[in-house]
Protein backbone atom coordinates (compact mmCIF):
# COMPACT_ATOMS: atom_id res chain seq x y z
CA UNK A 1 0.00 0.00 0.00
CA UNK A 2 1.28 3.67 -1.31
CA UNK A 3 1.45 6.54 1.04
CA UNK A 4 -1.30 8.13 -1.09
CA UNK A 5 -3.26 5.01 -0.38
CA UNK A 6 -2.94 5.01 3.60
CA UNK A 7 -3.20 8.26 3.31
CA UNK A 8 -6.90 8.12 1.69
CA UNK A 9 -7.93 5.71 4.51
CA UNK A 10 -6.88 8.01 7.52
CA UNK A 11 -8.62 11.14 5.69
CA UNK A 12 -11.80 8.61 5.58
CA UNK A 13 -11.11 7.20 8.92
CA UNK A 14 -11.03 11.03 10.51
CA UNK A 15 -14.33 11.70 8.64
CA UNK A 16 -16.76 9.15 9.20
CA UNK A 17 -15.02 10.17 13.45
CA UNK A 18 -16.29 13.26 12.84
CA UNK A 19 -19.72 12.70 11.80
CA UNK A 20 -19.88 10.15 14.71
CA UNK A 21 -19.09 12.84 16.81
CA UNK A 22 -21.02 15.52 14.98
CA UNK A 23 -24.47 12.83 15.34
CA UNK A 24 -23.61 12.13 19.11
CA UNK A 25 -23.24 16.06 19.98
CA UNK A 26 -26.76 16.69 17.97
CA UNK A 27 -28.31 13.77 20.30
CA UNK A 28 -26.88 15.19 23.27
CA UNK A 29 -28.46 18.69 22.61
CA UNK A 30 -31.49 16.86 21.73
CA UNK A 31 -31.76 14.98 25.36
CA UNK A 32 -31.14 18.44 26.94
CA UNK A 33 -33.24 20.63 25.81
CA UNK A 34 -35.81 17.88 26.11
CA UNK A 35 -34.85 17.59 30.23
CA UNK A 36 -33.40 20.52 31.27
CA UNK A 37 -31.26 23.52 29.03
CA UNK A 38 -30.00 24.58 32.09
CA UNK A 39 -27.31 21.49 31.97
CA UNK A 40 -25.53 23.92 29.75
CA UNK A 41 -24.52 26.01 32.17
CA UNK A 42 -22.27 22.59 33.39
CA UNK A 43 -19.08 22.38 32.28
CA UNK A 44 -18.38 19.63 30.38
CA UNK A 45 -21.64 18.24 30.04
CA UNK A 46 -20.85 16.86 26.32
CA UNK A 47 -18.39 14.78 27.74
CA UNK A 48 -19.94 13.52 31.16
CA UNK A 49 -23.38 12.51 28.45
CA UNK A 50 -21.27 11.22 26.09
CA UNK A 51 -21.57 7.35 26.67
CA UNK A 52 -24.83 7.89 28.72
CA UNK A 53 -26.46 8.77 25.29
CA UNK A 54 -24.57 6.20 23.00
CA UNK A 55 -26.26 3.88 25.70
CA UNK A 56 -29.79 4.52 25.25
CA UNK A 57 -29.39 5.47 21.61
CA UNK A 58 -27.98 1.31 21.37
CA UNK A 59 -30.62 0.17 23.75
CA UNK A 60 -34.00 2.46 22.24
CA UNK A 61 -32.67 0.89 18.61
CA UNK A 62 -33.01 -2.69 19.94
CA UNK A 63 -36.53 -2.17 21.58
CA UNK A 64 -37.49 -0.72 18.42
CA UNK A 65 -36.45 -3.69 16.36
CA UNK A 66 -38.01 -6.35 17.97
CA UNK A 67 -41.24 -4.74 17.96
CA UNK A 68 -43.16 -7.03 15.26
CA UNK A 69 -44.61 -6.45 11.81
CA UNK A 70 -45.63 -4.15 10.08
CA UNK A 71 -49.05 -6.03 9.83
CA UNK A 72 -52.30 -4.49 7.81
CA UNK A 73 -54.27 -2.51 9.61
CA UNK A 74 -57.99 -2.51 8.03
CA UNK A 75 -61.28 -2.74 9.29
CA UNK A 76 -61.95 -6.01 6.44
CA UNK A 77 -59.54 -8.23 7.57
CA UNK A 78 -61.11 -7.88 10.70
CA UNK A 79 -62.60 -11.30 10.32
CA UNK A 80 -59.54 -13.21 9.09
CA UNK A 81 -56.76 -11.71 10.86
CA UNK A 82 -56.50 -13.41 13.88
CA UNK A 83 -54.30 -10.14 15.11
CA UNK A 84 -56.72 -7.51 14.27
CA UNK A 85 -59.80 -9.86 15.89
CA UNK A 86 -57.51 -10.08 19.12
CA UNK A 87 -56.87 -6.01 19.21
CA UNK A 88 -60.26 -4.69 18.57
CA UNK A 89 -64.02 -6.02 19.66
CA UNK A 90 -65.12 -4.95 16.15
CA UNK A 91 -64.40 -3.60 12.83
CA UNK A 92 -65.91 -0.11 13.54
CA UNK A 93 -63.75 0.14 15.72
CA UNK A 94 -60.13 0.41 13.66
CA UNK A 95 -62.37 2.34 11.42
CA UNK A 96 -63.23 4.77 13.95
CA UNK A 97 -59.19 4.46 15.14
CA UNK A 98 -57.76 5.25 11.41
CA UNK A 99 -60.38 8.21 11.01
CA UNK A 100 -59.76 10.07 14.06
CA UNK A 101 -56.05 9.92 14.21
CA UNK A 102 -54.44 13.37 13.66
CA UNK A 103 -51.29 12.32 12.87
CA UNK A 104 -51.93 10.00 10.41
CA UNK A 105 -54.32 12.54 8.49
CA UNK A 106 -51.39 15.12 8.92
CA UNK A 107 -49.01 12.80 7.68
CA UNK A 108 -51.17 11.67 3.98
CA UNK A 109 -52.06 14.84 3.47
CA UNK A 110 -48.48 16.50 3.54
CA UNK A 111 -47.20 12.99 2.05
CA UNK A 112 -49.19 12.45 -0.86
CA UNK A 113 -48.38 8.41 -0.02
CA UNK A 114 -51.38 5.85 -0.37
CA UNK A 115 -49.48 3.86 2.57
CA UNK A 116 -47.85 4.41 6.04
CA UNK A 117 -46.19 2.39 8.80
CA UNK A 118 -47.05 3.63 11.79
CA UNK A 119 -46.50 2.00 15.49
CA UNK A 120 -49.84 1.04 17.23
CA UNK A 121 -50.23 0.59 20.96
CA UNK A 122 -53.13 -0.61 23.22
CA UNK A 123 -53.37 -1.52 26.85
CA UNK A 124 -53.55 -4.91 27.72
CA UNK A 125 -55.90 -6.43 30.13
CA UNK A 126 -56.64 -10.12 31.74
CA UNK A 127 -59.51 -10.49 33.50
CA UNK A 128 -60.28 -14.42 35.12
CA UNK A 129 -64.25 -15.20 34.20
CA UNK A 130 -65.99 -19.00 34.88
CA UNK A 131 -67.41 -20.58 31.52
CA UNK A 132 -67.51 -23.96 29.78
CA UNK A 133 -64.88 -25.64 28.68
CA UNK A 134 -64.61 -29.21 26.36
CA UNK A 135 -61.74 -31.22 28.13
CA UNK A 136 -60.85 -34.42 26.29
CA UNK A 137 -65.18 -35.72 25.19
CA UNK A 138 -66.49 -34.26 28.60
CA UNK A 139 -67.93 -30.54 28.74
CA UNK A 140 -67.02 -28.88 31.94
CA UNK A 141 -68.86 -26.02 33.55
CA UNK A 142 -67.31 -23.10 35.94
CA UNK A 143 -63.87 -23.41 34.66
CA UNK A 144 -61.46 -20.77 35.02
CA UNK A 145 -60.57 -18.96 32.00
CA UNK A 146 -58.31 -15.99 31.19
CA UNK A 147 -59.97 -13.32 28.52
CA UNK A 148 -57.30 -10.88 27.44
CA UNK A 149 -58.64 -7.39 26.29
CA UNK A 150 -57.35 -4.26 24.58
CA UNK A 151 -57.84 -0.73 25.08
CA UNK A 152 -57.02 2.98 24.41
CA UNK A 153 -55.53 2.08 20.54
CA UNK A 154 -53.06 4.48 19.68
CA UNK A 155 -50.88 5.05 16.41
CA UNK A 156 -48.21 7.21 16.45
CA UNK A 157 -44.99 7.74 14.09
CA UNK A 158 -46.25 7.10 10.41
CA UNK A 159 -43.70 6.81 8.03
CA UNK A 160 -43.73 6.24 4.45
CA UNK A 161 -41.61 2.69 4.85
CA UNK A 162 -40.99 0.46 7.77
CA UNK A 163 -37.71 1.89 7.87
CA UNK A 164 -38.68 4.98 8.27
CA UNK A 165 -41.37 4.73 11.07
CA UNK A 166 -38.88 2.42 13.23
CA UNK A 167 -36.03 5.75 12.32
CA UNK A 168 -38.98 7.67 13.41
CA UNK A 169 -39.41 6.27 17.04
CA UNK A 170 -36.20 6.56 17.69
CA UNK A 171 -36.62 10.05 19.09
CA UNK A 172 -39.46 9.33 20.40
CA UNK A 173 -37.79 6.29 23.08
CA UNK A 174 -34.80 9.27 23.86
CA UNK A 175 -37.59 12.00 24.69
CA UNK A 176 -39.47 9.48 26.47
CA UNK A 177 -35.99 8.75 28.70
CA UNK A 178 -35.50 12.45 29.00
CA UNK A 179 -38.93 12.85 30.26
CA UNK A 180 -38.51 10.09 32.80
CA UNK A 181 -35.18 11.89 34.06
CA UNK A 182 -37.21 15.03 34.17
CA UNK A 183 -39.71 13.88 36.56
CA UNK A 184 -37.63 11.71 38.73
CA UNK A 185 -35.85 15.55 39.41
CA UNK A 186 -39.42 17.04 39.87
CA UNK A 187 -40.52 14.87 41.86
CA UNK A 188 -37.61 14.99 44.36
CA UNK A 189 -37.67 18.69 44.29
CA UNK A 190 -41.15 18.89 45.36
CA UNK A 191 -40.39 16.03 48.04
CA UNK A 192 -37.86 18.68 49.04
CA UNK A 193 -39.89 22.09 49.15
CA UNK A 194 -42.99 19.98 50.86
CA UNK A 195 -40.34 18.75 53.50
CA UNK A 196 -39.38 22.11 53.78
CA UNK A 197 -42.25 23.88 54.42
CA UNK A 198 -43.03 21.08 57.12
CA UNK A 199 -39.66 21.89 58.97
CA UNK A 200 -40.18 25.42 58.64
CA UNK A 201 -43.89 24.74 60.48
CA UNK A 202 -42.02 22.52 63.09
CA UNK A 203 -39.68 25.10 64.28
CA UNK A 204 -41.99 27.41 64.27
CA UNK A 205 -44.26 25.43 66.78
CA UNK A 206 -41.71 24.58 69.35
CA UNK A 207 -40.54 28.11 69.49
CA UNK A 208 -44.19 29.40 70.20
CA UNK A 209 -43.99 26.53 72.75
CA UNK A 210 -40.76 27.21 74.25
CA UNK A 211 -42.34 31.05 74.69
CA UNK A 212 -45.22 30.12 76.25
CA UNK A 213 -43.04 27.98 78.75
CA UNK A 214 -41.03 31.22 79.56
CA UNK A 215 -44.50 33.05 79.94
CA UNK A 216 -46.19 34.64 82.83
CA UNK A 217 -48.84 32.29 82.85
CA UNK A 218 -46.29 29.39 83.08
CA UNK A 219 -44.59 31.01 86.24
CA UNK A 220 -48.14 31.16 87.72
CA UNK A 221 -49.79 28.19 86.97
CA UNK A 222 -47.19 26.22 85.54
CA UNK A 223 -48.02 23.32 82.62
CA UNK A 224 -47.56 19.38 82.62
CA UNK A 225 -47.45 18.90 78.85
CA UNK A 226 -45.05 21.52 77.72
CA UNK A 227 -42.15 19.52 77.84
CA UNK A 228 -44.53 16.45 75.90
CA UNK A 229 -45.35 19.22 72.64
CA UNK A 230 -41.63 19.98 72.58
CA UNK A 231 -40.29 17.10 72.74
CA UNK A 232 -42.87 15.49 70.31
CA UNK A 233 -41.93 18.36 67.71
CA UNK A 234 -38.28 17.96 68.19
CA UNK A 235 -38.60 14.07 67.18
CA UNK A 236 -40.64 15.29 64.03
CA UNK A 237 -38.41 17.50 62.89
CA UNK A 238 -35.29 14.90 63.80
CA UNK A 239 -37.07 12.70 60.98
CA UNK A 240 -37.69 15.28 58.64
CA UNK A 241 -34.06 15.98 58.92
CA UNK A 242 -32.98 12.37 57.78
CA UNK A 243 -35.49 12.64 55.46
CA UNK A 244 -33.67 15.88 53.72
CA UNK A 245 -30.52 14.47 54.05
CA UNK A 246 -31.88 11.36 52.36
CA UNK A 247 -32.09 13.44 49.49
CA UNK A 248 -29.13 14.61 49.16
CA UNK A 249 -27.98 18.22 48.38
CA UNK A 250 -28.60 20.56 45.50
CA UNK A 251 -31.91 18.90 44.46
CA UNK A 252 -32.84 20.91 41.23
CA UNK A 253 -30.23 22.36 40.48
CA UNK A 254 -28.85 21.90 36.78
CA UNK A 255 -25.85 19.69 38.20
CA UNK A 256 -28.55 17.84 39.51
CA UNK A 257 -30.25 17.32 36.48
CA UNK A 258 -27.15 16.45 34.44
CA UNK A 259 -26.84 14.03 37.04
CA UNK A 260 -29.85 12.52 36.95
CA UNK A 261 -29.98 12.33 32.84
CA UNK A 262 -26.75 10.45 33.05
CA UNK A 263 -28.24 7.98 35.26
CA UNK A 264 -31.42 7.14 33.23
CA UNK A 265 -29.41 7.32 29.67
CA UNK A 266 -27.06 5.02 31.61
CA UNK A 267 -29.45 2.39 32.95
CA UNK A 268 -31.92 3.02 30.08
CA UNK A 269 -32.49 -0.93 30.34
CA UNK A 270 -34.47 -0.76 33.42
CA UNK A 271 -36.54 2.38 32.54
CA UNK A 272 -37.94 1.21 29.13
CA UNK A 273 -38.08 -2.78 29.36
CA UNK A 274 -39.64 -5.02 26.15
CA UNK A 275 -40.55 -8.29 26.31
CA UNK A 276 -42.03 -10.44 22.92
CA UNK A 277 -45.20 -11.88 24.13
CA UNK A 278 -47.19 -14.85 21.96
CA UNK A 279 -50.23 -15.92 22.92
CA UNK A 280 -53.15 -17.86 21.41
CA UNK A 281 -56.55 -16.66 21.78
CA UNK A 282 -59.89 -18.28 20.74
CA UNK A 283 -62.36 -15.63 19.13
CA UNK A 284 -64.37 -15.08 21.87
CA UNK A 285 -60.61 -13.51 23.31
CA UNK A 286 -60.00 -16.75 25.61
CA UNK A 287 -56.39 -17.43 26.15
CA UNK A 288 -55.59 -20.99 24.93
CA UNK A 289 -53.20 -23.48 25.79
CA UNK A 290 -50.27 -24.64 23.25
CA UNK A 291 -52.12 -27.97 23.28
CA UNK A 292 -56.14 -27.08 23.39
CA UNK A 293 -57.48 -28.46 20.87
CA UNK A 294 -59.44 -26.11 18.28
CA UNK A 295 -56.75 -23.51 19.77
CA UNK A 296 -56.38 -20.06 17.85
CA UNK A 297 -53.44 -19.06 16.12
CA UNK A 298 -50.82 -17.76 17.53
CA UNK A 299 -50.35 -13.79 17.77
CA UNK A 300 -46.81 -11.05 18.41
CA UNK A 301 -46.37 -8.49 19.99
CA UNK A 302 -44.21 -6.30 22.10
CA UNK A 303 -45.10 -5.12 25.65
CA UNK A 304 -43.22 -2.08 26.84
CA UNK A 305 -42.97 -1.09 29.93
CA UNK A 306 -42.03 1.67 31.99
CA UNK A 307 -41.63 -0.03 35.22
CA UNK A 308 -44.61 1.44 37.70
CA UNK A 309 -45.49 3.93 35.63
CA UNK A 310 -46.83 2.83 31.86
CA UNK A 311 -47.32 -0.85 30.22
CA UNK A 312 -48.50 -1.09 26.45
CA UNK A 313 -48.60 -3.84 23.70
CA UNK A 314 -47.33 -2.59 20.47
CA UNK A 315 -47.03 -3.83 16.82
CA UNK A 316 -45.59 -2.06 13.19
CA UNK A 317 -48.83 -1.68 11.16
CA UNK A 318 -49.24 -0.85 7.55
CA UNK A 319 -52.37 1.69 7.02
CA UNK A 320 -54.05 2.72 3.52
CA UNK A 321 -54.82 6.78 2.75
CA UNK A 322 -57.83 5.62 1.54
CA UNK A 323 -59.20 3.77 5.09
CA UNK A 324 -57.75 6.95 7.01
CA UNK A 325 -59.01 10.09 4.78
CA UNK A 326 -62.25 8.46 3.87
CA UNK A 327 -61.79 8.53 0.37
């Protein structure tokens, strides 16, 4: 190999660093404005979110691709699909979905496409109910059976090819990390102010208390439970004091949220969670066993979670203009 030649690779080598560099500094921006722009005022906050951000981005893109599909979304197949039967109690009811989504109609009508990928989510239920059930030749009454159910339908991030709705989300999962490290902040600021305030009433009581012991009345008549109040507000505000301390210092402060955006970016595994589920239901929405006989066929999809917060199904489905618009 020429020096020309090695020199043409390092030339490549340095460029392909720099857009690397140039596309992580654009998602950093992205996750701070979204949290908090007061991180800039941090030195070296590029850095610190640096691999934090090359994290999630590797983690959001694998939740992404094992969501399942795209599958066709339309009100006719709602009687052969066993997917669409499973998602929706009736066909008027992915019409009524397709016509009343905003972004969808946004998306056609600035598009000109006849088709989209989009992601749609629903909220899964189980509920147990009693009914009749054939086991081997005998028909058994009150058995225990599991109907799944599916709510609140939601389609979000059309694109005009799989490729580009799954590009699409990817945003999406980093704002919806961001968001998460937002409130975890809020939330332990307002802990802090309400803690606060209930100090600030604490100390206020046993000085009125300690006052009242140093009164005239006191002298003259003197009081048994004085020294009870006093010491029963000193104990409260003891624990409010561990409590405060609990939570460390500088709570809010843009340190703080830098901080706390490097942790969730950093452990975005346990803050967004997916797990493939299959399941076979019968058409009455009856979860069967891999060995019922007469069982349905099997149906994907992807359940996200947000541990204690959110938990959704999700699928890739393919929607016409022509089912959405009405034309």
């Amino acid at each position: 190999m020429g020096i020309m030649d090695r020199w043409n690779q390092y030339r490549e080598l340095k460029r392909r660093q720099g857009e690397k560099e140039a596309a992580a500094a654009e998602w950093i921006e992205r996750m701070v404005q979204e949290t908090d722009p007061s991180i800039r005022k941090v030195e070296g906050y590029r850095k610190q979110l640096r691999t934090p951000v090359e994290n999630a981005l590797r983690h959001v893109d694998g939740v992404i691709s094992a969501i399942p599909g795209p599958f066709r979304l339309t009100a006719d197949r709602w009687d052969t699909d066993p997917l669409m039967h499973a998602l929706f109690v009736n066909p008027g009811d992915i019409q009524s979905l397709l016509q009343s989504c905003a972004d969808l109609k946004s998306f056609f009508q600035k598009s000109g496409v006849k088709t989209a990928v989009a992601l749609l989510t629903a909220t899964k239920v189980e509920r147990t109910v009693f009914g009749t059930a054939l086991e081997g030749e005998i028909l058994r009454r009150d058995v225990a059976q599991t109907v799944v159910e599916f709510y609140d339908h939601r389609v979000i991030a059309p694109g005009a090819t799989e490729e580009e709705s799954r590009r699409e989300l990817i945003p999406r999962g980093l704002y919806l990390l961001a968001t998460y490290a937002l409130e975890e902040v809020m939330q332990v600021q307002a802990l802090r102010e309400e803690l606060t305030a209930q100090r600030n009433s604490a100390v206020f009581k046993i000085k009125i208390q300690q006052t009242r012991d140093r009164g005239v009345g006191y002298l003259l008549a003197g009081s048994s439970r004085s020294g009870t109040e006093v010491e029963k507000w000193e104990q409260f505000l003891a624990e409010i004091d561990q409590q405060l301390t609990a939570l460390g210092p500088g709570s809010g402060t843009p340190r703080d949220y830098l901080r706390k955006l490097d942790n969730v970016l950093s452990g975005a595994d346990t803050v967004l969670t997916e797990k493939t589920q299959e399941m076979r239901l019968n058409w009455m929405g009856v979860k069967q066993g891999g060995d019922a006989t007469g069982n349905g066929q099997a149906i994907t999809m992807t359940e996200l979670e947000i541990p204690n917060r959110v938990k959704r199904v999700a699928v890739l489905a393919t929607v016409s203009a022509g089912e959405c618009l009405g034309s």
